[in-house]
Protein backbone atom coordinates (compact mmCIF):
# COMPACT_ATOMS: atom_id res chain seq x y z
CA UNK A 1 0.00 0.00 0.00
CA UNK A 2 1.26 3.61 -0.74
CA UNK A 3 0.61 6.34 1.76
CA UNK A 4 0.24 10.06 1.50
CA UNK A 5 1.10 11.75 4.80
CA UNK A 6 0.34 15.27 5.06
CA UNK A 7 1.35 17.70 7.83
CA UNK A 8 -2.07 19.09 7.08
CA UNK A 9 -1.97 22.53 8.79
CA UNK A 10 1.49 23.45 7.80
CA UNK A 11 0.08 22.73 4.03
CA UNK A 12 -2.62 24.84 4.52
CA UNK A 13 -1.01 27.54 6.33
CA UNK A 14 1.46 27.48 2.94
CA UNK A 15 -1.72 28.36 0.67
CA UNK A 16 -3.11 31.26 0.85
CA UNK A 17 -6.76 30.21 0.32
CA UNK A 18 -6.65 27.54 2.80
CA UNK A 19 -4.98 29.89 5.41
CA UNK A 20 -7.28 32.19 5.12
CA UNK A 21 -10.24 29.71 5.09
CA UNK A 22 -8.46 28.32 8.06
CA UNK A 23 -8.62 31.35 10.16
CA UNK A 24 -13.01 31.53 9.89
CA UNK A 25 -13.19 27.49 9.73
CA UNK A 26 -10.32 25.15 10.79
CA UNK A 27 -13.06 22.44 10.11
CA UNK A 28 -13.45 23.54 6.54
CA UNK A 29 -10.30 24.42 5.60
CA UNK A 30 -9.17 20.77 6.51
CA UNK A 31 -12.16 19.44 4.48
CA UNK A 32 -11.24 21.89 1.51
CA UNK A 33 -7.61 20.38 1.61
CA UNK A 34 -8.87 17.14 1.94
CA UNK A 35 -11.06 17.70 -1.47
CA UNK A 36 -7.95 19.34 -3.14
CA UNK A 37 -5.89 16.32 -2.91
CA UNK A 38 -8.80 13.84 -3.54
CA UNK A 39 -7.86 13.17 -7.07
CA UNK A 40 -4.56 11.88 -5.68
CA UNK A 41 -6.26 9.07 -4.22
CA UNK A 42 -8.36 8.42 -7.06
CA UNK A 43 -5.95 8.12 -9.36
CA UNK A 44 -3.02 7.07 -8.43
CA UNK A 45 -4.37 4.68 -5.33
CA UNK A 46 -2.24 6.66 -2.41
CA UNK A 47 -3.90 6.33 0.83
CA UNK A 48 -4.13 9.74 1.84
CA UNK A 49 -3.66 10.42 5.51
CA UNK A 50 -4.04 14.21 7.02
CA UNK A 51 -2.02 13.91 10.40
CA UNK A 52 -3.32 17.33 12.88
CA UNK A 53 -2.05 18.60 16.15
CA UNK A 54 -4.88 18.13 18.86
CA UNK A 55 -5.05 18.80 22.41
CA UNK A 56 -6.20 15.05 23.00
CA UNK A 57 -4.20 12.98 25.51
CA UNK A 58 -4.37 10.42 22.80
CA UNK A 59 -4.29 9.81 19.19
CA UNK A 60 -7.11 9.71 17.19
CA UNK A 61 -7.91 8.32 13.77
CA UNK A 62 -10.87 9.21 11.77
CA UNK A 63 -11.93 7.98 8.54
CA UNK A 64 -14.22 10.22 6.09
CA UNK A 65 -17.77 8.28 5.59
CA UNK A 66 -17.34 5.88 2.79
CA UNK A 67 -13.57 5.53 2.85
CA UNK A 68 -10.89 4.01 4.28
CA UNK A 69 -8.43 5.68 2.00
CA UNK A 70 -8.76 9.08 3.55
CA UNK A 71 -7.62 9.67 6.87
CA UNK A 72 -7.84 12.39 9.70
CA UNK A 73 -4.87 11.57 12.52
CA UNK A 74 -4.79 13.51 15.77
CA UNK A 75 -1.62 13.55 17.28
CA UNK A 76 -1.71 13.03 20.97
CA UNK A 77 -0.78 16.42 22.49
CA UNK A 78 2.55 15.70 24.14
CA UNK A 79 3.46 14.82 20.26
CA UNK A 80 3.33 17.32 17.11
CA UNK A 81 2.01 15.83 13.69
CA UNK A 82 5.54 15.76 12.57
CA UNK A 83 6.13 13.55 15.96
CA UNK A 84 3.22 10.99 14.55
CA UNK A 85 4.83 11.56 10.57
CA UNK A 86 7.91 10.40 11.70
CA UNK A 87 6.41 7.28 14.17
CA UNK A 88 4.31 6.12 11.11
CA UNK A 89 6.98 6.20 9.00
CA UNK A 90 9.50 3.76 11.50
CA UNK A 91 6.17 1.57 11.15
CA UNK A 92 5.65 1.01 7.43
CA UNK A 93 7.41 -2.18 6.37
CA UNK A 94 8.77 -0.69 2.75
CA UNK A 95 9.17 3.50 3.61
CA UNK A 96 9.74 3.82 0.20
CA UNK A 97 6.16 3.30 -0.69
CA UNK A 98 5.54 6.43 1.42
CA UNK A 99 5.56 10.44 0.40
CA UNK A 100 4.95 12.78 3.25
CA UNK A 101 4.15 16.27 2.28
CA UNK A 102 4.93 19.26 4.26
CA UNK A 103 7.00 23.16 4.27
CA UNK A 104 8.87 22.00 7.20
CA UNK A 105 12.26 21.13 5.86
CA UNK A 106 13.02 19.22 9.11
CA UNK A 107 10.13 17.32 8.55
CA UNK A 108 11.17 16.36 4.86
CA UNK A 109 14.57 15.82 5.99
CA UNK A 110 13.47 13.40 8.85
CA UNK A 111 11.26 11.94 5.68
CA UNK A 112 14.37 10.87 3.39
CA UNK A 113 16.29 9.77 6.37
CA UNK A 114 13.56 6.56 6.91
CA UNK A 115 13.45 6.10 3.08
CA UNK A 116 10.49 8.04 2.33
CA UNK A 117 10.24 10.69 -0.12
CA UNK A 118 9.40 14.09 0.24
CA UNK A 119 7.03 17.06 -1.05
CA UNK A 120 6.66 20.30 -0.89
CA UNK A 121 3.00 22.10 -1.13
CA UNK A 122 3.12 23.62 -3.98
CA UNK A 123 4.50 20.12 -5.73
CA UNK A 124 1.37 18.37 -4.29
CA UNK A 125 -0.99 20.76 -5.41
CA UNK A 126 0.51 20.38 -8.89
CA UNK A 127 0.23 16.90 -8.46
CA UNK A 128 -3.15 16.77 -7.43
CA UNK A 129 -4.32 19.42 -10.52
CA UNK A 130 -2.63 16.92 -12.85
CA UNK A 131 -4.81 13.81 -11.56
CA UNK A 132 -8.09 15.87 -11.75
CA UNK A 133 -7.51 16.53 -15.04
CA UNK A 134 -6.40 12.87 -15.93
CA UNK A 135 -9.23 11.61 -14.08
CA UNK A 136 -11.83 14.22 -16.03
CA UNK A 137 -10.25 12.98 -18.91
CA UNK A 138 -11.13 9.42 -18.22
CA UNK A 139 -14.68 10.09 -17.38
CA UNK A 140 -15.00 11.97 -21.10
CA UNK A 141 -13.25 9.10 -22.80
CA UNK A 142 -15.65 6.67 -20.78
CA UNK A 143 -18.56 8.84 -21.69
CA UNK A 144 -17.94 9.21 -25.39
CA UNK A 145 -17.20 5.02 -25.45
CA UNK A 146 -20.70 4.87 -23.66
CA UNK A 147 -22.74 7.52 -26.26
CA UNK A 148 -21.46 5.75 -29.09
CA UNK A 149 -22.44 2.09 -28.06
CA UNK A 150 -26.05 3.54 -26.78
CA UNK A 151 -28.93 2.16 -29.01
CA UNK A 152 -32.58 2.49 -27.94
CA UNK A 153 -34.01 -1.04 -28.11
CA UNK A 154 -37.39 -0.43 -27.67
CA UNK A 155 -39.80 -0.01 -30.57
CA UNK A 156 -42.05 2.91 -30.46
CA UNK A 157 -42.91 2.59 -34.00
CA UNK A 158 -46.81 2.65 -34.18
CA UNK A 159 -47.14 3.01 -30.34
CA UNK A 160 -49.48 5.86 -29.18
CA UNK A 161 -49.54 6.97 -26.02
């Protein structure tokens, strides 16, 4: 399995619409990231995993409805996100298979020391535009293979209604 980690609020604190969505709504902001890299999932099959600070005494995991490929983790408060990054990453059996994304450069540093790559923002935005548009390409590809097999079977010759 491939993972996405995501220091989540140091991404959106690095984008200028999420920051400032982030300072009326930390709820939606972290849903409007979550849509933004979406595509990611969808196309290239990366479980995506947005790891938070909290103020819990424990971690927390919580799964969007309907998928188990798109993660919220709460760091416990007595460790930072990039604390729960970097104890995920010592847990994955092939690191490799791993990308964490964040503007830290500690935290992509730490990254490439376990094996795992590293991302900036801006290169995972770019990455995410590129799937939506392969994945909108798809669907009109599918859709035009779908109009031109359509036939209407049923006879409505002589038929009134």
């Amino acid at each position: 399995m491939r993972y996405l980690f995501i220091d989540a609020h140091n991404v959106i604190f690095s984008c200028p619409d999420l920051k400032a969505l982030l300072l009326c709504n930390q709820d939606a902001a972290r849903e409007a990231l979550a849509e933004r890299v979406l595509p990611i999932h969808d196309a290239e099959r990366f479980r995506v995993v947005l790891v938070l600070d909290s103020r819990q005494s424990a971690a927390a995991v919580m799964r969007t409805q309907g998928s188990s490929n798109l993660e919220y983790v709460y760091a416990p408060a007595d460790l930072s996100a990039d604390g729960a990054i970097e104890k995920m990453l010592a847990r994955l059996q092939q690191p490799e298979q791993a990308i964490v994304v964040s503007h830290d450069r500690w935290v992509r540093e730490s990254t490439l020391v376990q094996g795992a790559q590293a991302m900036r923002p801006a290169e995972l935005f770019d990455w995410a535009d590129r799937c939506q548009q392969r994945l909108q390409q798809s669907a009109h590809r599918e859709r035009k293979s779908n109009d031109s097999k359509f036939k209407n079977g049923l006879n409505f010759d002589g038929w009134q209604g």
